[in-house]
C-alpha atoms as a PDB file:
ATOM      1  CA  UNK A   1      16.423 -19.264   7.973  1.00  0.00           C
ATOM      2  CA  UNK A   2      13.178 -17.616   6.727  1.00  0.00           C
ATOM      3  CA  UNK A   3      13.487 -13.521   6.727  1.00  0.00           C
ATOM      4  CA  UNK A   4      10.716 -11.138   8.016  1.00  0.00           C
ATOM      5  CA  UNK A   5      10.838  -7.468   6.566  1.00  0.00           C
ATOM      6  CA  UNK A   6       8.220  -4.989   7.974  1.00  0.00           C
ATOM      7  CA  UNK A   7       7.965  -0.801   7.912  1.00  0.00           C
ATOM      8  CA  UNK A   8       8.423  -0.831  12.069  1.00  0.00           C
ATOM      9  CA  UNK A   9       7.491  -3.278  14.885  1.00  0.00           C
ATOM     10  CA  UNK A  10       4.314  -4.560  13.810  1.00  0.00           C
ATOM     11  CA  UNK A  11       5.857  -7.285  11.323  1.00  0.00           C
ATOM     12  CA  UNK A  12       6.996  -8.281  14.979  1.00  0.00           C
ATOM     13  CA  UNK A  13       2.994  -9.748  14.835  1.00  0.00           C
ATOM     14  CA  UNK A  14       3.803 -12.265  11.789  1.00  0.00           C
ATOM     15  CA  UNK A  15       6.964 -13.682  13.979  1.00  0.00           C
ATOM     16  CA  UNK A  16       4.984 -13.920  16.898  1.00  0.00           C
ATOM     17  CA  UNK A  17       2.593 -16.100  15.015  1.00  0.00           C
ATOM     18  CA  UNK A  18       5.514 -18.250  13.245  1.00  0.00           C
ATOM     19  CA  UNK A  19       7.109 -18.912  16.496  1.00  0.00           C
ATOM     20  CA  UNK A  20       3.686 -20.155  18.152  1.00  0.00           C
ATOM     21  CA  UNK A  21       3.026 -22.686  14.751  1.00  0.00           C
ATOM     22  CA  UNK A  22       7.159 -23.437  14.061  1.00  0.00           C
ATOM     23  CA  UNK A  23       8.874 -22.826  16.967  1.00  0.00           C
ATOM     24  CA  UNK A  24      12.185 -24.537  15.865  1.00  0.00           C
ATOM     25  CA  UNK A  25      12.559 -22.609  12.629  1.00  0.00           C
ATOM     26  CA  UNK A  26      15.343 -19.993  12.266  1.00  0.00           C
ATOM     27  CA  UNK A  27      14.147 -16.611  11.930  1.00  0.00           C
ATOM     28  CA  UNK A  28      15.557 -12.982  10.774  1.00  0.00           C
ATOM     29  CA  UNK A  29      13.130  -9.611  11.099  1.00  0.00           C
ATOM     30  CA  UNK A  30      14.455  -6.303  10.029  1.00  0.00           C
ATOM     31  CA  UNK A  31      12.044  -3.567  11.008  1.00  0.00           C
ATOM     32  CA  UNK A  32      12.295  -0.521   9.231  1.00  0.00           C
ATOM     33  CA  UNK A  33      11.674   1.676  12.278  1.00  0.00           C
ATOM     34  CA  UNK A  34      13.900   4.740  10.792  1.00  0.00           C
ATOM     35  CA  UNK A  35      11.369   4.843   7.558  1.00  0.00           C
ATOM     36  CA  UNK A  36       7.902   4.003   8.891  1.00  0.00           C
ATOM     37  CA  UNK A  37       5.607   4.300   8.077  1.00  0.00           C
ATOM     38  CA  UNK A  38       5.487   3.213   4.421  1.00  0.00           C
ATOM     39  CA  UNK A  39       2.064   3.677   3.899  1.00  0.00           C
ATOM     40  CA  UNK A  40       2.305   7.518   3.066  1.00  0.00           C
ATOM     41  CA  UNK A  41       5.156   6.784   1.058  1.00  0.00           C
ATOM     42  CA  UNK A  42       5.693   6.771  -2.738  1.00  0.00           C
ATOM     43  CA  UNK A  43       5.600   3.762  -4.859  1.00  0.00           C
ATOM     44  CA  UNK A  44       9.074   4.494  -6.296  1.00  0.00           C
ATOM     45  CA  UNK A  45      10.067   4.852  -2.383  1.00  0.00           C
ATOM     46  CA  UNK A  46       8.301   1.837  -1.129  1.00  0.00           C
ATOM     47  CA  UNK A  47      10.059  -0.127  -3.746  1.00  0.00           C
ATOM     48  CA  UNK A  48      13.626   0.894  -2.882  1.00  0.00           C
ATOM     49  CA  UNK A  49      13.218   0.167   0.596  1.00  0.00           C
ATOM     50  CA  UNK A  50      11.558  -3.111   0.313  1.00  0.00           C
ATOM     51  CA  UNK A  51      14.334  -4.208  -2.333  1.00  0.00           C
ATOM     52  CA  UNK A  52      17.263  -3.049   0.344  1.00  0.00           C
ATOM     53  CA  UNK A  53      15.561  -4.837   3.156  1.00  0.00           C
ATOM     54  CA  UNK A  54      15.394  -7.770   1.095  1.00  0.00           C
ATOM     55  CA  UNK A  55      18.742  -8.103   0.428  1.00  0.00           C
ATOM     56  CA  UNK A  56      19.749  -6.919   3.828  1.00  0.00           C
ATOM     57  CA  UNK A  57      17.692 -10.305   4.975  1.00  0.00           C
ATOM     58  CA  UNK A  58      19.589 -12.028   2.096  1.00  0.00           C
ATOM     59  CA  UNK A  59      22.748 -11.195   3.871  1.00  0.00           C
ATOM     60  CA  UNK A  60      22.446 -12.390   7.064  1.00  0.00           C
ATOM     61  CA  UNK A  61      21.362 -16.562   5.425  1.00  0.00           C
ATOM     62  CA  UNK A  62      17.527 -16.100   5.085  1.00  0.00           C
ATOM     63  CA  UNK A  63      16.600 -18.534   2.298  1.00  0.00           C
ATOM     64  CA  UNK A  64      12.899 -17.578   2.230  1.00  0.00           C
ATOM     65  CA  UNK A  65      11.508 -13.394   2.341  1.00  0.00           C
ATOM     66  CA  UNK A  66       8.057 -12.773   4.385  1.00  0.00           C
ATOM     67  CA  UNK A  67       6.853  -8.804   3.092  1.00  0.00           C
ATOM     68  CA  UNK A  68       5.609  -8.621   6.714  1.00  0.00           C
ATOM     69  CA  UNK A  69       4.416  -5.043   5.512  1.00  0.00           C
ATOM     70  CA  UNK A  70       0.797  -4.423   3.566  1.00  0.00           C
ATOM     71  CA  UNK A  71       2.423  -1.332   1.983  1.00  0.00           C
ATOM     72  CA  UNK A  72       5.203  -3.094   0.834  1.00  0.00           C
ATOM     73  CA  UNK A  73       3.505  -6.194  -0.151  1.00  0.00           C
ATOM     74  CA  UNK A  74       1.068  -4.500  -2.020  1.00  0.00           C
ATOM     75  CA  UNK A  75       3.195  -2.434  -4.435  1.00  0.00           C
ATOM     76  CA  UNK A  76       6.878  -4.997  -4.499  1.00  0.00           C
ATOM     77  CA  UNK A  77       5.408  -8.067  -3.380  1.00  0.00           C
ATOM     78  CA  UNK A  78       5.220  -9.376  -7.195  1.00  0.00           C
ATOM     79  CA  UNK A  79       8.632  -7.665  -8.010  1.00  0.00           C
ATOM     80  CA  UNK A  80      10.229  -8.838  -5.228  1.00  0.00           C
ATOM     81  CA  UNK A  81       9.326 -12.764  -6.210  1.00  0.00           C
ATOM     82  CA  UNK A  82      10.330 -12.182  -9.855  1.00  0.00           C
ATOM     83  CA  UNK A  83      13.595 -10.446  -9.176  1.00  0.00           C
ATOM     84  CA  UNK A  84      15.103 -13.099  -6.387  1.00  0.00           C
ATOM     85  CA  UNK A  85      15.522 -16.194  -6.708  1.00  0.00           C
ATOM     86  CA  UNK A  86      14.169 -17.342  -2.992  1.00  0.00           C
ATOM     87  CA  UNK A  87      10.752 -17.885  -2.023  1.00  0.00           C
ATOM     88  CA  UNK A  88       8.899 -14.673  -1.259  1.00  0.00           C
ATOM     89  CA  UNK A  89       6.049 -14.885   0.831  1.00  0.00           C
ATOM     90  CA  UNK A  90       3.300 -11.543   1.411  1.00  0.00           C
ATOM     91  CA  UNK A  91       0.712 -10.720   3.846  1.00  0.00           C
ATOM     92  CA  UNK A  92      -1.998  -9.981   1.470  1.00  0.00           C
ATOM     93  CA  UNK A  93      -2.936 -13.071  -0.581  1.00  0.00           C
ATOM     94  CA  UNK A  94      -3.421 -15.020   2.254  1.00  0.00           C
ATOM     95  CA  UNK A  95      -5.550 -12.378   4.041  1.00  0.00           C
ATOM     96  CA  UNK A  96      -7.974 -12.590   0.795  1.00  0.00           C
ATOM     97  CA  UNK A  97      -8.494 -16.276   0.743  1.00  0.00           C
ATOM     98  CA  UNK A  98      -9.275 -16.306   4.461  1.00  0.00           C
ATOM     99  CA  UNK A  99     -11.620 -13.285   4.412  1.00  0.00           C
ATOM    100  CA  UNK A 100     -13.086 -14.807   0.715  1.00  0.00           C
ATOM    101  CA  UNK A 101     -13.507 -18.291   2.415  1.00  0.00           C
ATOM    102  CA  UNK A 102     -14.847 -17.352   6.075  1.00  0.00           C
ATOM    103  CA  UNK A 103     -17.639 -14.094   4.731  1.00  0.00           C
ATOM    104  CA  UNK A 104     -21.064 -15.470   4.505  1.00  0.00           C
ATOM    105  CA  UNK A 105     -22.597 -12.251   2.852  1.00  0.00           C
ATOM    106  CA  UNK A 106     -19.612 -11.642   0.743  1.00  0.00           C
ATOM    107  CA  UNK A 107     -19.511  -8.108   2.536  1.00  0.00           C
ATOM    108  CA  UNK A 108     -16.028  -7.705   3.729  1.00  0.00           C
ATOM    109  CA  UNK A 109     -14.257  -4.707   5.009  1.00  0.00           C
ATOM    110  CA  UNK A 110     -10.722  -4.069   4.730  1.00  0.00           C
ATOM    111  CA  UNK A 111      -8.730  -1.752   6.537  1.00  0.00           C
ATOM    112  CA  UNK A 112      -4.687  -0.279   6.012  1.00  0.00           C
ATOM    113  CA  UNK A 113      -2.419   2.698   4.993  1.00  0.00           C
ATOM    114  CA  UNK A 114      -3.223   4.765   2.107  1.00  0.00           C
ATOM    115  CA  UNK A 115      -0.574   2.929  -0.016  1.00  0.00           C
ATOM    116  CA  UNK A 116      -2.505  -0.230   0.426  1.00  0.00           C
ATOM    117  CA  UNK A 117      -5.793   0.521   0.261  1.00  0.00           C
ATOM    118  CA  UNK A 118      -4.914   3.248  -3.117  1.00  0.00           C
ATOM    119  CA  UNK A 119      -3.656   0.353  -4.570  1.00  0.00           C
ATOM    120  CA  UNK A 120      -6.488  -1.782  -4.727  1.00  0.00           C
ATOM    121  CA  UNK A 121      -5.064  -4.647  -4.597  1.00  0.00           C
ATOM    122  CA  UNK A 122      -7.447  -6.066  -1.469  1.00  0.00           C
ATOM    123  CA  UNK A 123     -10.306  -5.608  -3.931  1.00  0.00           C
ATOM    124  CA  UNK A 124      -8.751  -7.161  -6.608  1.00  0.00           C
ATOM    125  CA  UNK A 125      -8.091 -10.079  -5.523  1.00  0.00           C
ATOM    126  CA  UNK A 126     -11.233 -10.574  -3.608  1.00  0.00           C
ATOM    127  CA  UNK A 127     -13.174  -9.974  -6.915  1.00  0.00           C
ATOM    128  CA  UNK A 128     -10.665 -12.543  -8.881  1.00  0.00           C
ATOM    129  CA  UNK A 129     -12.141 -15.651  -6.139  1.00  0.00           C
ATOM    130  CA  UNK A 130     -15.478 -14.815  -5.540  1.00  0.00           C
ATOM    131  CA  UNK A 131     -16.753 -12.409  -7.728  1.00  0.00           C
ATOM    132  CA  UNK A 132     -20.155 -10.976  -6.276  1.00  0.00           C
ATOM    133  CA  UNK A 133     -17.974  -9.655  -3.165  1.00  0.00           C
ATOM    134  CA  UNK A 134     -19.013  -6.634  -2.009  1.00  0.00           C
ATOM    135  CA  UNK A 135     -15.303  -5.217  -0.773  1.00  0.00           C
ATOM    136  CA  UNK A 136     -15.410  -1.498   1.286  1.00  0.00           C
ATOM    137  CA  UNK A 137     -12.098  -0.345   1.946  1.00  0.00           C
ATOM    138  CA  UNK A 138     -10.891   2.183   4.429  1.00  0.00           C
ATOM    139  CA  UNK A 139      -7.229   4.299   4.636  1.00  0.00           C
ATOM    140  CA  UNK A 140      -6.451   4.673   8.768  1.00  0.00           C
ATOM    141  CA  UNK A 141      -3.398   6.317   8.402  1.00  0.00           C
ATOM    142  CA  UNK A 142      -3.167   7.571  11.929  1.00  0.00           C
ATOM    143  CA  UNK A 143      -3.252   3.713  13.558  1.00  0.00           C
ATOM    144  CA  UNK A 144       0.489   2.735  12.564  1.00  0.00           C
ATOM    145  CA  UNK A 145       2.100   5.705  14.107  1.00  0.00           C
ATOM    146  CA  UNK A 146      -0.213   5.808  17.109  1.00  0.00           C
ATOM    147  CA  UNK A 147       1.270   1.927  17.316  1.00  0.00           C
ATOM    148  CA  UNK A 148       4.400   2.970  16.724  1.00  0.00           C
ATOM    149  CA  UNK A 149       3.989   5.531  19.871  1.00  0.00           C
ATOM    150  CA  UNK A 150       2.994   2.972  21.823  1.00  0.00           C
ATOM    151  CA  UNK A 151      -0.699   4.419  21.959  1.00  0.00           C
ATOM    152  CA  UNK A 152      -2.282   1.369  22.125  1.00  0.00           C
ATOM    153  CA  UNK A 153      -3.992   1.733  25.432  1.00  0.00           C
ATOM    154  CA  UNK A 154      -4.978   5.813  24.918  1.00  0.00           C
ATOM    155  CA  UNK A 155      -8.559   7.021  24.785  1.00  0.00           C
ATOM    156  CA  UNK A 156      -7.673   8.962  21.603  1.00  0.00           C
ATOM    157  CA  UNK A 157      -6.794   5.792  20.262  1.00  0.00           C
ATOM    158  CA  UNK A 158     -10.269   4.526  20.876  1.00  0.00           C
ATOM    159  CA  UNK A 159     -12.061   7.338  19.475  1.00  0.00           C
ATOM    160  CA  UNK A 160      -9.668   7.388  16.341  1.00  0.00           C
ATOM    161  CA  UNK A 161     -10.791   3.463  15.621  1.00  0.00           C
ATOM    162  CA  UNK A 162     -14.144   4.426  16.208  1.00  0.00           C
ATOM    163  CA  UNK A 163     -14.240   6.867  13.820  1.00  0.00           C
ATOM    164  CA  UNK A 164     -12.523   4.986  11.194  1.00  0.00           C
ATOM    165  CA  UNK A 165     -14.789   1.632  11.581  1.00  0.00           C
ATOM    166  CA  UNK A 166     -18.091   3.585  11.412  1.00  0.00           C
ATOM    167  CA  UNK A 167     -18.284   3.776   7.678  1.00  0.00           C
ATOM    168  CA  UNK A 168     -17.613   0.193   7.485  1.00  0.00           C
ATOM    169  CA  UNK A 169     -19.824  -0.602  10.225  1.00  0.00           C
ATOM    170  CA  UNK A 170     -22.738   1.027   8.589  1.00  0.00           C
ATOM    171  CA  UNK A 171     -21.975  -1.243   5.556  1.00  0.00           C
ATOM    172  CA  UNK A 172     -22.727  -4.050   7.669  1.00  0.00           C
ATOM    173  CA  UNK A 173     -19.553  -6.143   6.936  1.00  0.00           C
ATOM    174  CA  UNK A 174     -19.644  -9.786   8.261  1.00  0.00           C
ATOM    175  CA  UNK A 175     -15.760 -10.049   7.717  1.00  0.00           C
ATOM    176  CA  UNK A 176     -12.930  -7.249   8.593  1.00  0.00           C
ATOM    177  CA  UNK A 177      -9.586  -7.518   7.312  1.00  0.00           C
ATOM    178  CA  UNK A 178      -6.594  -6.110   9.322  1.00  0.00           C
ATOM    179  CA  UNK A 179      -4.748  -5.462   6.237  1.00  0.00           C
ATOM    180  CA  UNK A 180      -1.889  -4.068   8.180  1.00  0.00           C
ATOM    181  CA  UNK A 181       0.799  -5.814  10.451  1.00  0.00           C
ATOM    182  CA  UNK A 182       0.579  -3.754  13.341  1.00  0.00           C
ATOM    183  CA  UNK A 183      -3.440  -3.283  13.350  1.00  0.00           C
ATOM    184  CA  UNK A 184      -3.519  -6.941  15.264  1.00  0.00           C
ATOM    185  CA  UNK A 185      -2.064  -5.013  17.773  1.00  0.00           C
ATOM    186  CA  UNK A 186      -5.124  -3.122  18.074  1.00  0.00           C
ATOM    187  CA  UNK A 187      -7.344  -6.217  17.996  1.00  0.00           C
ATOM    188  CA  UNK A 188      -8.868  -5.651  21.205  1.00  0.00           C
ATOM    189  CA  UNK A 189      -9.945  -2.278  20.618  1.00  0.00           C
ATOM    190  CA  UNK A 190     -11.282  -2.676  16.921  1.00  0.00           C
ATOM    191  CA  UNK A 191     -13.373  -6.117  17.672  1.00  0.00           C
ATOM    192  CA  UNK A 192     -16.072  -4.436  20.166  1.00  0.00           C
ATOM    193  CA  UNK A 193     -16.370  -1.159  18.042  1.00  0.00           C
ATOM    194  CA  UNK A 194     -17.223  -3.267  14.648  1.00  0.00           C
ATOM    195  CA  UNK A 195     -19.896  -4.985  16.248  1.00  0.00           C
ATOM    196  CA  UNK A 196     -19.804  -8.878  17.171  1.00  0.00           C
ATOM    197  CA  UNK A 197     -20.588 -10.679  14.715  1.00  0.00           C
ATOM    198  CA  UNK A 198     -17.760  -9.377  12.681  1.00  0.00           C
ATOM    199  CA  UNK A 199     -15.417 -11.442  11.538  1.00  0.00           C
ATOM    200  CA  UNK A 200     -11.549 -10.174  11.840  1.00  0.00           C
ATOM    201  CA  UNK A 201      -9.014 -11.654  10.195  1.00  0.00           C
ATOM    202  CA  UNK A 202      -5.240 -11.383  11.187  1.00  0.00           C
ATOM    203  CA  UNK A 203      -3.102 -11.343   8.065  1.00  0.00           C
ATOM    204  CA  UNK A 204       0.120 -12.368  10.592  1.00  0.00           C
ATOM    205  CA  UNK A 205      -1.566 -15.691  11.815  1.00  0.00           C
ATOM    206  CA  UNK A 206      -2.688 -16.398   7.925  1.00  0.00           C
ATOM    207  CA  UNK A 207       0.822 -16.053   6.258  1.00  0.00           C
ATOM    208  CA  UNK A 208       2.390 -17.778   9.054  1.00  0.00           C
ATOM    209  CA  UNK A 209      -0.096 -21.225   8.415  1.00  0.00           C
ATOM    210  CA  UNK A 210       0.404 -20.299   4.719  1.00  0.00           C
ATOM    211  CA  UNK A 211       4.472 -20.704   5.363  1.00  0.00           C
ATOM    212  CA  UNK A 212       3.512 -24.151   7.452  1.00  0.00           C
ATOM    213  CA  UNK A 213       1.739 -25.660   4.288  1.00  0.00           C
ATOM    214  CA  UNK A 214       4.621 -24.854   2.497  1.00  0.00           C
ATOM    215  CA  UNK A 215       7.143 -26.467   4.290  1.00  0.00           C
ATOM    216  CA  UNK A 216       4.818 -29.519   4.609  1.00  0.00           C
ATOM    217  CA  UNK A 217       4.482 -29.536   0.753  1.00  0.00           C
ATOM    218  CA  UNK A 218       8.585 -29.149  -0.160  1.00  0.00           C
ATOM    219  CA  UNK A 219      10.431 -31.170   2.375  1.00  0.00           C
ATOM    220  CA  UNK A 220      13.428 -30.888   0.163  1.00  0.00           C
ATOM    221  CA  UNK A 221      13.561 -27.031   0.635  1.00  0.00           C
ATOM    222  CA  UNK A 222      12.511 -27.344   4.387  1.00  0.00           C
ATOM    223  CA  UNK A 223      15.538 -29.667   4.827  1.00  0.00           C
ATOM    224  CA  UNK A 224      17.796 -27.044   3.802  1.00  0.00           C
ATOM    225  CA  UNK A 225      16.079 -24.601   6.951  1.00  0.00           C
ATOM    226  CA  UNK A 226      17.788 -24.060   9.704  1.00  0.00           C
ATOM    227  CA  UNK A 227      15.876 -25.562  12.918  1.00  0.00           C
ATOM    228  CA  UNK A 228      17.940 -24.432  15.691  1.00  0.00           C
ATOM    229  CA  UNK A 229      15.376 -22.291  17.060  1.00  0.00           C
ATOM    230  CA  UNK A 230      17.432 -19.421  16.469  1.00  0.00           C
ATOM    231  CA  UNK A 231      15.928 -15.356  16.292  1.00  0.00           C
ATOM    232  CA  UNK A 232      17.574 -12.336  15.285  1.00  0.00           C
ATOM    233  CA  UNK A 233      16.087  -9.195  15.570  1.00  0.00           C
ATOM    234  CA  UNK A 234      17.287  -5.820  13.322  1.00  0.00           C
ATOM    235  CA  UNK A 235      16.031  -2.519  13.074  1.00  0.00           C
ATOM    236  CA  UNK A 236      17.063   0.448  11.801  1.00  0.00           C
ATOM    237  CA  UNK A 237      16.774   2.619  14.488  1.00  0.00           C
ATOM    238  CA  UNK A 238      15.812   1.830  18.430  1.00  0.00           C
ATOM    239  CA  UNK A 239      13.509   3.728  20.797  1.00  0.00           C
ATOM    240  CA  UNK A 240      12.298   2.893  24.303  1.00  0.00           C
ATOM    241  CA  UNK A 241       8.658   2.320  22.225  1.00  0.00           C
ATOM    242  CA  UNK A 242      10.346  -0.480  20.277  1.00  0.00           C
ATOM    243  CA  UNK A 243      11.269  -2.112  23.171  1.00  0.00           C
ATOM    244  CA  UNK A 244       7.958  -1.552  24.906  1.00  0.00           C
ATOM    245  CA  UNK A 245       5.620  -2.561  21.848  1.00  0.00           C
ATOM    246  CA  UNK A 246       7.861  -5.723  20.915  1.00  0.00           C
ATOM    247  CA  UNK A 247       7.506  -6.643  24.993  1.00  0.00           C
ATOM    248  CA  UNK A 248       3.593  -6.371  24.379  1.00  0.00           C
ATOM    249  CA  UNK A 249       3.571  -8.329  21.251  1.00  0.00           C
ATOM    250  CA  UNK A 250       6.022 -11.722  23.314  1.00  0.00           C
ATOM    251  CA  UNK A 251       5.708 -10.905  26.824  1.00  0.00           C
ATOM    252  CA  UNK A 252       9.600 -11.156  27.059  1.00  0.00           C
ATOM    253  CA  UNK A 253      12.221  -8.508  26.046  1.00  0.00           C
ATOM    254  CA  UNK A 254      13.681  -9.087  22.826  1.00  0.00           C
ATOM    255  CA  UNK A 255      17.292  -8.248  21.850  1.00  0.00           C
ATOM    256  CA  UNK A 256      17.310  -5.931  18.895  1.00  0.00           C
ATOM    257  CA  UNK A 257      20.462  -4.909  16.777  1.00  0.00           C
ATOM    258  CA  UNK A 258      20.821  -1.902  14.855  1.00  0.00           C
ATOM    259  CA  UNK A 259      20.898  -3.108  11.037  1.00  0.00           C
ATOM    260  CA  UNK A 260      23.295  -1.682   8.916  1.00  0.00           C
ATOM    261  CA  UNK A 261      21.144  -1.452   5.453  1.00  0.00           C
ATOM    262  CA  UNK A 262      22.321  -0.103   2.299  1.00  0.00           C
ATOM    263  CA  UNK A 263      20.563   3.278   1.619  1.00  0.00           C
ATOM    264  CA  UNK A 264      20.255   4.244   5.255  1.00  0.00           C
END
């Protein structure tokens, strides 16, 4: 069973794209709707939780941890890894090798939470595989709650993305990151407002062909999977949005329990 952790519904995005490359693998997501968002969060904070949701996922059989969450990958990702002795998985690294491997002008824009982008990590890594990138970063903390809401569709939405993208626009970036699980949910609005020939690149779709190639390359550990096709589906706390966003993300309802996780 492989075990999804995210700050609210958007990790939802990074199942979604596992179940459209492996549909017969188990799967486990606990979305931390009770805490989000974690981007505005502490480090000290953003560690504790992403420790108790790994071990919540740990709990219920999940033999390989997906940080689902940019916040959370960014500052625990490499803890995380060191501390537990499964397979753990983040949304960032394979984000970077995309976005290194698809810019032509090695001018790539990344956007996220203020934990993510504060902690430089995008930039970092960028630099470490192609080092005359030219990286801009911005902070749009306002997109994850307006997902959160359900907001999606709003014109204040719009003029929020707008607003955030121009900076990055004016850099002209050939490649955007979405360095945030839920901002694929806002693909359709972001695309025509950072111009067309703008690359964007969907961290859920690249950790979920990352997790393929690693199957493919240890059949010993993907023998020990689960491939019953089953999905579970925690969160910490249920709204008529979570229901709503996670029927816009599969175009089916979902059953979601309420996850009993230490520290809540």
């Amino acid at each position: 069973m492989i075990g999804i952790f995210d700050s609210g519904v958007g990790g939802l995005t990074v199942v979604r794209a596992l179940e459209k490359l492996m549909p017969s693998l188990a799967l486990v997501y606990f979305g931390d709707v009770a805490r989000t968002p974690y981007g505005s969060k502490s480090k000290d904070t953003i560690l504790r939780y992403s420790r108790q949701n790994t071990e919540f996922l740990l709990d219920q059989g999940a033999k390989l941890i997906i940080v689902g969450c940019n916040s959370a990958a960014s500052v625990a990702g490499h803890l995380l890894a060191r501390e537990y002795q499964v397979p753990v998985l983040e949304v960032i690294t394979p984000a970077v090798d995309l976005a290194v491997a698809s810019s032509q002008t090695g001018r790539i824009g990344v956007i996220g939470t203020r934990a993510t982008i504060a902690s430089g990590i995008y930039e970092e890594k960028m630099l470490e595989r192609r080092s005359e990138c030219r990286v801009i970063s911005r902070s749009c903390p306002l997109l994850v709650p307006l997902v959160e809401e359900g907001w999606m569709g709003r014109k204040e939405t719009k003029t929020i993305i707008r607003k955030y993208l121009h900076p990055l626009k004016m850099q002209s970036i050939d490649t955007l990151v979405l360095g945030c699980t839920h901002y694929p949910l806002l693909k359709d609005l972001i695309s025509p407002r950072i111009g067309k020939g703008v690359k964007i690149i969907d961290s859920s779709i690249a950790v979920a062909s990352v997790l393929q190639n690693y199957l493919e390359n240890h059949p010993d550990f993907r023998e020990k999977l689960q491939q019953n096709s089953e999905k579970q589906y925690f969160v910490s706390d249920m709204t008529d949005t979570v229901r709503s966003v996670a029927r816009h993300i599969f175009a089916r309802d979902i059953d979601f329990k309420i996850a009993k996780v230490t520290g809540l």
